[in-house]
PDB file of N, CA and C in Angstrom:
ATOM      1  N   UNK A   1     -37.158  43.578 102.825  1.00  0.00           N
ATOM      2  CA  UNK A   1     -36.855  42.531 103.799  1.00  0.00           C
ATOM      3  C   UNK A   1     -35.941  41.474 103.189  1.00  0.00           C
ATOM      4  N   UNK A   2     -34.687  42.060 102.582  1.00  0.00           N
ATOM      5  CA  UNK A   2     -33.781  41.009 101.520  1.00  0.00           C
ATOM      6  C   UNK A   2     -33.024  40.133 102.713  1.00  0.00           C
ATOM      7  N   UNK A   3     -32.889  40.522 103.614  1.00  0.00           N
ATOM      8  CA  UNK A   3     -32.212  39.538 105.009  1.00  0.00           C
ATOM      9  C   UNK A   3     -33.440  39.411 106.358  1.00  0.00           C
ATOM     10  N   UNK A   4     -34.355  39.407 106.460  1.00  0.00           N
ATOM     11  CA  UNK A   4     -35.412  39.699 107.020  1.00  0.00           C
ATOM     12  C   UNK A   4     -36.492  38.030 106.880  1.00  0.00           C
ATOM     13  N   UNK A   5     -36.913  39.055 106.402  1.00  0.00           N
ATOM     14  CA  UNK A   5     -38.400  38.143 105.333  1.00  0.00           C
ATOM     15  C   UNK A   5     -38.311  37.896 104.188  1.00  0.00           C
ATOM     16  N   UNK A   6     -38.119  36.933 103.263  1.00  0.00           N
ATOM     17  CA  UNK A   6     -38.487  37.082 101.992  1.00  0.00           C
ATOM     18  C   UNK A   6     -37.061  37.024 101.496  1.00  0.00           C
ATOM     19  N   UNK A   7     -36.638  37.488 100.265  1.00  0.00           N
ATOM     20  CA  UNK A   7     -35.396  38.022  99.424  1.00  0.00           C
ATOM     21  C   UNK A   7     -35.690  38.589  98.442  1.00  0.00           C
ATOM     22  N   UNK A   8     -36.001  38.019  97.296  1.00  0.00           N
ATOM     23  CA  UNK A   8     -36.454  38.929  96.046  1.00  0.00           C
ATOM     24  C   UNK A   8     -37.747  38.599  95.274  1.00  0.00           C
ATOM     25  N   UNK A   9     -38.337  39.756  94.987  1.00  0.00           N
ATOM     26  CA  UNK A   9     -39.716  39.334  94.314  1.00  0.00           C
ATOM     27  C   UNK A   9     -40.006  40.593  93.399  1.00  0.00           C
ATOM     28  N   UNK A  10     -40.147  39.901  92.493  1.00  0.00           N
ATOM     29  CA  UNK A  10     -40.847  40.975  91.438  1.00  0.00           C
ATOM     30  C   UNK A  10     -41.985  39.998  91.338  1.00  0.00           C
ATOM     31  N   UNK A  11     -43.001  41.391  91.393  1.00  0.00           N
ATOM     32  CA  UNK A  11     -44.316  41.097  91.500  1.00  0.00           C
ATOM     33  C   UNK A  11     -45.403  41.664  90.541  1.00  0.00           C
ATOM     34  N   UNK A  12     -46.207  41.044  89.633  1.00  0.00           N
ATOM     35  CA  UNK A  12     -46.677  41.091  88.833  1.00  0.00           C
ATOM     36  C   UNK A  12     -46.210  41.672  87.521  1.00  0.00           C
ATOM     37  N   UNK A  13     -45.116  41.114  87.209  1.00  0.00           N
ATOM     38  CA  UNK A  13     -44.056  41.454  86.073  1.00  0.00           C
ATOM     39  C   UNK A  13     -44.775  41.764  84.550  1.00  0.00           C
ATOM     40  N   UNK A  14     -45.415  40.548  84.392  1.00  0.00           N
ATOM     41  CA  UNK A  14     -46.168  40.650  82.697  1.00  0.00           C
ATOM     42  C   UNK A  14     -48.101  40.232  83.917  1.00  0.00           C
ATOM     43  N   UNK A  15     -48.498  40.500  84.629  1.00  0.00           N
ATOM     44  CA  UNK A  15     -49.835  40.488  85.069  1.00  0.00           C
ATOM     45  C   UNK A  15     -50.152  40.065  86.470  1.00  0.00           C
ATOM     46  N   UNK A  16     -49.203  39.148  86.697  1.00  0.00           N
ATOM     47  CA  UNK A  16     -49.963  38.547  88.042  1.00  0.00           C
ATOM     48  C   UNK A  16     -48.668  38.017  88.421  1.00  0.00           C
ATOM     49  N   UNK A  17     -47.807  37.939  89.535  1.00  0.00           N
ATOM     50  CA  UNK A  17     -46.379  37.267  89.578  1.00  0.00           C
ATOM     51  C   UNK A  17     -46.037  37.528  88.637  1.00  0.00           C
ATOM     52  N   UNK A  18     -44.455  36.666  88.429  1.00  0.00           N
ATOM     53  CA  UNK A  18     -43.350  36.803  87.939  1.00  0.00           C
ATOM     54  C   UNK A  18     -41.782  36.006  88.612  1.00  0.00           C
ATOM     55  N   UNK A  19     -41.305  36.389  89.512  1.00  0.00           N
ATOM     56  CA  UNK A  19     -40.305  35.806  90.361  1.00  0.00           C
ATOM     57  C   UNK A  19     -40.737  35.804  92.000  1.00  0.00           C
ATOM     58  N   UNK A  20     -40.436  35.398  92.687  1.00  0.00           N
ATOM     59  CA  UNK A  20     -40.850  35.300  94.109  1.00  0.00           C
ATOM     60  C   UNK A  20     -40.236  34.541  95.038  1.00  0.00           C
ATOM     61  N   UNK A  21     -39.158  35.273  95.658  1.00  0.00           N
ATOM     62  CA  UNK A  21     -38.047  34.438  96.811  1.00  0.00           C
ATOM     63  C   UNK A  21     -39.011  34.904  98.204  1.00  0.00           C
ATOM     64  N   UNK A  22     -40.045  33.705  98.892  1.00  0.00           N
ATOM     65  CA  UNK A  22     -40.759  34.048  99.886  1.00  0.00           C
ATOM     66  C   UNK A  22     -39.633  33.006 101.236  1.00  0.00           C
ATOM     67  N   UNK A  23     -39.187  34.030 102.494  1.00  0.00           N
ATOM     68  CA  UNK A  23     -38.337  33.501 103.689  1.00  0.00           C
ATOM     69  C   UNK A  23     -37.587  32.589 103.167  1.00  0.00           C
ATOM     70  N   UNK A  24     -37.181  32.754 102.307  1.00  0.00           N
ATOM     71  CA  UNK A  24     -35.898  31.994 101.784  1.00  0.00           C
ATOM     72  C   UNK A  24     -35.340  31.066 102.998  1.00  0.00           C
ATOM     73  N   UNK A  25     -34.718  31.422 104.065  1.00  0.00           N
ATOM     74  CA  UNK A  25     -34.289  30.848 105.040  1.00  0.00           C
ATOM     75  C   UNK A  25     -35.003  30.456 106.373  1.00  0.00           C
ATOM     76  N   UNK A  26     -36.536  31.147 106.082  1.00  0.00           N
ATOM     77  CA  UNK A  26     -37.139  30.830 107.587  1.00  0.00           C
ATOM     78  C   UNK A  26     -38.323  30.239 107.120  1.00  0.00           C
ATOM     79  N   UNK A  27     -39.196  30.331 105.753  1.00  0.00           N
ATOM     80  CA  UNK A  27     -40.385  28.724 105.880  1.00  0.00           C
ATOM     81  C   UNK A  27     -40.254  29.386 103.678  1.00  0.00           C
ATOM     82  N   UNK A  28     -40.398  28.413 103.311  1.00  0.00           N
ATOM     83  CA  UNK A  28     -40.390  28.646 102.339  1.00  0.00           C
ATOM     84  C   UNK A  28     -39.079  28.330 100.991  1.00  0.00           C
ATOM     85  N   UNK A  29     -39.197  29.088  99.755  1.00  0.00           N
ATOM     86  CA  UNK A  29     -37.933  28.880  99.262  1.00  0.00           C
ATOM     87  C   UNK A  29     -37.766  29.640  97.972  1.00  0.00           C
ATOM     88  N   UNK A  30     -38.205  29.068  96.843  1.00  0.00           N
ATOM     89  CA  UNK A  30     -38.875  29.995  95.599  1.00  0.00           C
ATOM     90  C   UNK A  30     -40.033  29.564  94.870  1.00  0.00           C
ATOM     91  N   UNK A  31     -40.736  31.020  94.429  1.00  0.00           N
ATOM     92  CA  UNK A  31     -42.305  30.563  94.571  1.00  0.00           C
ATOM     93  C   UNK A  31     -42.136  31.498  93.181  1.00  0.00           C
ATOM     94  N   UNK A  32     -42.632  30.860  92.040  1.00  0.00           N
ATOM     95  CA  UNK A  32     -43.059  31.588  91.158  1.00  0.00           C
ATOM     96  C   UNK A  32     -44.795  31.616  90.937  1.00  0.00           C
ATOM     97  N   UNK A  33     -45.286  32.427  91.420  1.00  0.00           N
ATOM     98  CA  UNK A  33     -46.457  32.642  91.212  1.00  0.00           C
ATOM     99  C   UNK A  33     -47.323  33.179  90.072  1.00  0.00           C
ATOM    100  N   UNK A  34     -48.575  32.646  89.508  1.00  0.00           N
ATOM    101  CA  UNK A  34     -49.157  33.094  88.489  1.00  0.00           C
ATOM    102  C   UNK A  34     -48.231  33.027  87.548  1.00  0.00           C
ATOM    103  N   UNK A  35     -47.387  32.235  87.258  1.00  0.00           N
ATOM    104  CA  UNK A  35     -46.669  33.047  85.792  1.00  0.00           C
ATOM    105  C   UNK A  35     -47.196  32.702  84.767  1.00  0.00           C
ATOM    106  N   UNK A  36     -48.081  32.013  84.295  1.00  0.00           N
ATOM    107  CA  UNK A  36     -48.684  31.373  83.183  1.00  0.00           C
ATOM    108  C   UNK A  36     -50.287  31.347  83.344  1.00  0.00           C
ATOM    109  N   UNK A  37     -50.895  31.645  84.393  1.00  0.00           N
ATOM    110  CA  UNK A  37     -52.171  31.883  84.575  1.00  0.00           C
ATOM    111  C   UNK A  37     -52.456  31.857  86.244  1.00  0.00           C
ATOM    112  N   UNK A  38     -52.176  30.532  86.715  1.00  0.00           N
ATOM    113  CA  UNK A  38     -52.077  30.051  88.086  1.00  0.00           C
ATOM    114  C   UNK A  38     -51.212  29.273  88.378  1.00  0.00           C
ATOM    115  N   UNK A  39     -49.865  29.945  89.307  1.00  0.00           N
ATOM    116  CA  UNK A  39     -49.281  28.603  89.812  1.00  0.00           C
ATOM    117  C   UNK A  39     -47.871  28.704  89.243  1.00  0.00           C
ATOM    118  N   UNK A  40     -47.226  27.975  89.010  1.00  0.00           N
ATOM    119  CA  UNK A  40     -45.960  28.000  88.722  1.00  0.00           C
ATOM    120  C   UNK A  40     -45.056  27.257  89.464  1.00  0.00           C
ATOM    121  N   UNK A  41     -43.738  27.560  90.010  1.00  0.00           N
ATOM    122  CA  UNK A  41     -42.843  26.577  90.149  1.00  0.00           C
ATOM    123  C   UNK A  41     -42.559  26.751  91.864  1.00  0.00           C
ATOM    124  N   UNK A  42     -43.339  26.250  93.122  1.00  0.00           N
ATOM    125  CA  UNK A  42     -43.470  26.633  94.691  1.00  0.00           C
ATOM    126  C   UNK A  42     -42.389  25.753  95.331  1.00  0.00           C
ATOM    127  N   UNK A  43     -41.874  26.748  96.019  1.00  0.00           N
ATOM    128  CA  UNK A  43     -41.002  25.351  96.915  1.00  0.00           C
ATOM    129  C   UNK A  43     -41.116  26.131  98.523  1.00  0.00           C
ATOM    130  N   UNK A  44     -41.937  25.149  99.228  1.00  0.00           N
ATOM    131  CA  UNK A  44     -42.671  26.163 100.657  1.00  0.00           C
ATOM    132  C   UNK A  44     -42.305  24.976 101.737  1.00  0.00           C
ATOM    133  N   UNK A  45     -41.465  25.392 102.631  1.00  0.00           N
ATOM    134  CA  UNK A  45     -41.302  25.041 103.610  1.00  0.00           C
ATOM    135  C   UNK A  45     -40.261  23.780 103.485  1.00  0.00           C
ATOM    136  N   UNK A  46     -38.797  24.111 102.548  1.00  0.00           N
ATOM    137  CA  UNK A  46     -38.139  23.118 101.972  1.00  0.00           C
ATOM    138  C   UNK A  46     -37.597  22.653 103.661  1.00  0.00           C
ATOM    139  N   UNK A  47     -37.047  23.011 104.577  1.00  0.00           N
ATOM    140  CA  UNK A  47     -36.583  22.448 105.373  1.00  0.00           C
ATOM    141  C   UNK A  47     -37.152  22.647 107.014  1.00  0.00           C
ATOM    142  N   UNK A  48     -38.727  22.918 106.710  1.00  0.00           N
ATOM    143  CA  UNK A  48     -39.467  22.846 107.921  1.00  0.00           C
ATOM    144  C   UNK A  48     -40.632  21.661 107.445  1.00  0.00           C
ATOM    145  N   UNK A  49     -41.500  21.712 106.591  1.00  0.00           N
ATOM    146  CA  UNK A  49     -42.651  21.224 106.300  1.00  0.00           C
ATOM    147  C   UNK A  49     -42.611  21.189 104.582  1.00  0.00           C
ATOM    148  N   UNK A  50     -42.858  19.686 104.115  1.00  0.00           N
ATOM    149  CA  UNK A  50     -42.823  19.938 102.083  1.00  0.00           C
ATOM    150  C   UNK A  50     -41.444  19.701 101.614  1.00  0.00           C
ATOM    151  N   UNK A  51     -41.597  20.249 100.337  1.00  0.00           N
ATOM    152  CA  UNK A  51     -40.652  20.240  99.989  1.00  0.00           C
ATOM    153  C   UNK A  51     -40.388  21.145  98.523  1.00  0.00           C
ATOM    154  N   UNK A  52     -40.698  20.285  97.103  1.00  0.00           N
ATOM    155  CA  UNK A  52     -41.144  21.160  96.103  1.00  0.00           C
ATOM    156  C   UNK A  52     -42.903  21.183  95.970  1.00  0.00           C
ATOM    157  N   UNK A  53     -43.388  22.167  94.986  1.00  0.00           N
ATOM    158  CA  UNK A  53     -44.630  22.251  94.780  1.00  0.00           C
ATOM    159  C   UNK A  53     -45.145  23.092  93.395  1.00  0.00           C
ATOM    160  N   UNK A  54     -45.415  22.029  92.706  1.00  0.00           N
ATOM    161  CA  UNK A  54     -45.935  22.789  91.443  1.00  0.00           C
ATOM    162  C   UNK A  54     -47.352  23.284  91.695  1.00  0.00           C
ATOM    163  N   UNK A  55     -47.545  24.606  91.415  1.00  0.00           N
ATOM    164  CA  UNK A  55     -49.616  24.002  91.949  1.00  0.00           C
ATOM    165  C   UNK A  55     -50.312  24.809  90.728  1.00  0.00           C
ATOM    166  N   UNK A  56     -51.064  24.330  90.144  1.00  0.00           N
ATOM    167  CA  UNK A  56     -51.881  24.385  88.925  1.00  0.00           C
ATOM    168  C   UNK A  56     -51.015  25.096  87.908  1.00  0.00           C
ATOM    169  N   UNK A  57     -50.038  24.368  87.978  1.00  0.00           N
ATOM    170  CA  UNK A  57     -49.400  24.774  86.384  1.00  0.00           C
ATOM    171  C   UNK A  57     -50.169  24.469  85.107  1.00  0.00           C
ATOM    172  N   UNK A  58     -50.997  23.316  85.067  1.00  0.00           N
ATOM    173  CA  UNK A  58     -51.753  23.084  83.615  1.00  0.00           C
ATOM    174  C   UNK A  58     -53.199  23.344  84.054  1.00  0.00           C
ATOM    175  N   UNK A  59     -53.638  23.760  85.204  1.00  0.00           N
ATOM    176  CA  UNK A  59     -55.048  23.902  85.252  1.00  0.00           C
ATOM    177  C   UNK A  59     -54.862  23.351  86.921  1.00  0.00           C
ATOM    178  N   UNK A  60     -55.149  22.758  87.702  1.00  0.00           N
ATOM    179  CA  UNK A  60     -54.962  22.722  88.766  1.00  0.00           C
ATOM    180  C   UNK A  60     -53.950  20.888  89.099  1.00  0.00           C
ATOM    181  N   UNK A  61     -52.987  21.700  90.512  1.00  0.00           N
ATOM    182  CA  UNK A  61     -52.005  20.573  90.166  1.00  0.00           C
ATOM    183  C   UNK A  61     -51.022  20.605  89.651  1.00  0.00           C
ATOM    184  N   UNK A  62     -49.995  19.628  89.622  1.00  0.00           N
ATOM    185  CA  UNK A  62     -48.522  19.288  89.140  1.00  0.00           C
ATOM    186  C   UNK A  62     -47.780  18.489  90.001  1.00  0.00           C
ATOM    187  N   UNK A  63     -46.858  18.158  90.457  1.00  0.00           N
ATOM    188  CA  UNK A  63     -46.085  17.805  91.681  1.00  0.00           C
ATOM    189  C   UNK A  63     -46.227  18.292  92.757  1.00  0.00           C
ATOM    190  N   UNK A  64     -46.479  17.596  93.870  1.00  0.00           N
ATOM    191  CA  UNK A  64     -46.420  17.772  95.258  1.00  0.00           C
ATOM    192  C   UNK A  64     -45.394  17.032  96.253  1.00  0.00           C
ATOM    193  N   UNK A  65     -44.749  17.460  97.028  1.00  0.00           N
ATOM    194  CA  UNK A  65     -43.586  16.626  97.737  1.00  0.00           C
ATOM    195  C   UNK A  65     -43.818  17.425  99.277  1.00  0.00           C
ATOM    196  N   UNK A  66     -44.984  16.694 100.077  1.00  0.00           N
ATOM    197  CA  UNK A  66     -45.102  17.527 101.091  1.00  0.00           C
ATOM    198  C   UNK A  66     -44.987  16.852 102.289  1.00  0.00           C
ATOM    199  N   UNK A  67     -44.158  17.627 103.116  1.00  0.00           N
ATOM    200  CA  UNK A  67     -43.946  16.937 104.421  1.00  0.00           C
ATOM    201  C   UNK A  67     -42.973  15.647 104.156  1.00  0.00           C
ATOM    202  N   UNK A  68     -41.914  16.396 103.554  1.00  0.00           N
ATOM    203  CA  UNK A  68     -40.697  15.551 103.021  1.00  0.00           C
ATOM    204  C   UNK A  68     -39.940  14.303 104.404  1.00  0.00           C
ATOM    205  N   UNK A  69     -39.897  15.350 105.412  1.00  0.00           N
ATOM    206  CA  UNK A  69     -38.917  14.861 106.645  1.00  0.00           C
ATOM    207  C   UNK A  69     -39.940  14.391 107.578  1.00  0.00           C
ATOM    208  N   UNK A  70     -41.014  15.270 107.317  1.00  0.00           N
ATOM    209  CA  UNK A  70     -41.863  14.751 109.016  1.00  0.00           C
ATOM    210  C   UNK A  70     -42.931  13.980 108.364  1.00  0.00           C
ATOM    211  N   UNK A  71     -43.782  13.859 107.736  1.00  0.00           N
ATOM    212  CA  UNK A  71     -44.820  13.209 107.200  1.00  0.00           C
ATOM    213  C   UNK A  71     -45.099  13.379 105.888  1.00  0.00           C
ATOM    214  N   UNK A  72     -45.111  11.755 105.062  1.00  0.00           N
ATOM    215  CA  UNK A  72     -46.049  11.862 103.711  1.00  0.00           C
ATOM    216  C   UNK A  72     -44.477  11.326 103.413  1.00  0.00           C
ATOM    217  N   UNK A  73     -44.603  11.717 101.876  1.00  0.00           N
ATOM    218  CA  UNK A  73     -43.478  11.409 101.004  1.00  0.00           C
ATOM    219  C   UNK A  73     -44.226  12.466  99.469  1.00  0.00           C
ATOM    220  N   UNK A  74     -44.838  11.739  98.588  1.00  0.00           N
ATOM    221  CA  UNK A  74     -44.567  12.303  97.325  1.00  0.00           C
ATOM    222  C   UNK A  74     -46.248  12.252  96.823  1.00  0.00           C
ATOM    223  N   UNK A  75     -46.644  13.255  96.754  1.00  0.00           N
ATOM    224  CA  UNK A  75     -47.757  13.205  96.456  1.00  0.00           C
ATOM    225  C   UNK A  75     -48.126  14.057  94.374  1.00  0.00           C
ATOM    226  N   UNK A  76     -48.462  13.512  93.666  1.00  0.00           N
ATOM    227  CA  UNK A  76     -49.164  14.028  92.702  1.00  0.00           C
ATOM    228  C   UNK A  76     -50.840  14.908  92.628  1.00  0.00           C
ATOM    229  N   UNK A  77     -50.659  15.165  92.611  1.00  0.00           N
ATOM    230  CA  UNK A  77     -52.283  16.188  93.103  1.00  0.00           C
ATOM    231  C   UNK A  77     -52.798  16.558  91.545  1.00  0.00           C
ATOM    232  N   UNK A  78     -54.017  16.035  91.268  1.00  0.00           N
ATOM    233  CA  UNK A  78     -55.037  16.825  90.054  1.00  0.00           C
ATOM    234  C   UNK A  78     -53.884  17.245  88.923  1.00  0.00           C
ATOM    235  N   UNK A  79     -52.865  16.023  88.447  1.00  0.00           N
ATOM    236  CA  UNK A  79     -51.822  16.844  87.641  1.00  0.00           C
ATOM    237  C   UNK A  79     -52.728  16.933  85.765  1.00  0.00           C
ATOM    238  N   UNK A  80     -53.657  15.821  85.634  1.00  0.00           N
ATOM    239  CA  UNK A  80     -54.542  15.995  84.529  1.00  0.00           C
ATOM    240  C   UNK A  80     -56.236  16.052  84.592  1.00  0.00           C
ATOM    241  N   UNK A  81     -56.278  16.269  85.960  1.00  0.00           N
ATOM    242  CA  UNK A  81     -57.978  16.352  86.125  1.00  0.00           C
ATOM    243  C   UNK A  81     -58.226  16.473  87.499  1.00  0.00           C
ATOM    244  N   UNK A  82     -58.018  14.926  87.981  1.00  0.00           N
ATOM    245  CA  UNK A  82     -58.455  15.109  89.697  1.00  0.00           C
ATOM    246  C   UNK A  82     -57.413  13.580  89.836  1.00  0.00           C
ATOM    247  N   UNK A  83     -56.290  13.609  90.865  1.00  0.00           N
ATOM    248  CA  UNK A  83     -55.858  12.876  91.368  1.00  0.00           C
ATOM    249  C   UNK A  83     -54.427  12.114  89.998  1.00  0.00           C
TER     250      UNK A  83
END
């Protein structure tokens, strides 16, 4: 689904993810999943809903930027524990 759904994904490269282009153009953007245990480098819904999204890169958490255009602004989430 390289013009479809999605674009490119290699999937579970060294265990769990690896690279991950999820609707590139219709909700979403690039999602590296699991690459280090959980989480990695998300960018979901850059020009419908959000924006970037780290999510438990060190354990749970990293940057959150959600609901860039329609609601919120910049949120940090659990980037060293909780909040």
């Amino acid at each position: 689904e390289k013009n479809g759904k999605g674009g490119a994904l290699v999937y579970e490269k060294n265990g769990k993810g690896g690279a991950l282009v999820y609707e590139k153009n219709g909700k979403g953007g690039a999602l590296v999943y699991e690459r280090n245990g959980k989480g990695g480098a998300l960018v979901y819904e850059k020009n419908g809903k959000g924006g970037a999204l780290v999510y438990e890169k060190n354990g749970k958490g990293g940057a959150l930027v959600y609901e860039k255009n329609g609601k919120g602004g910049a949120l940090v989430y659990e980037k060293n524990g909780k909040g």
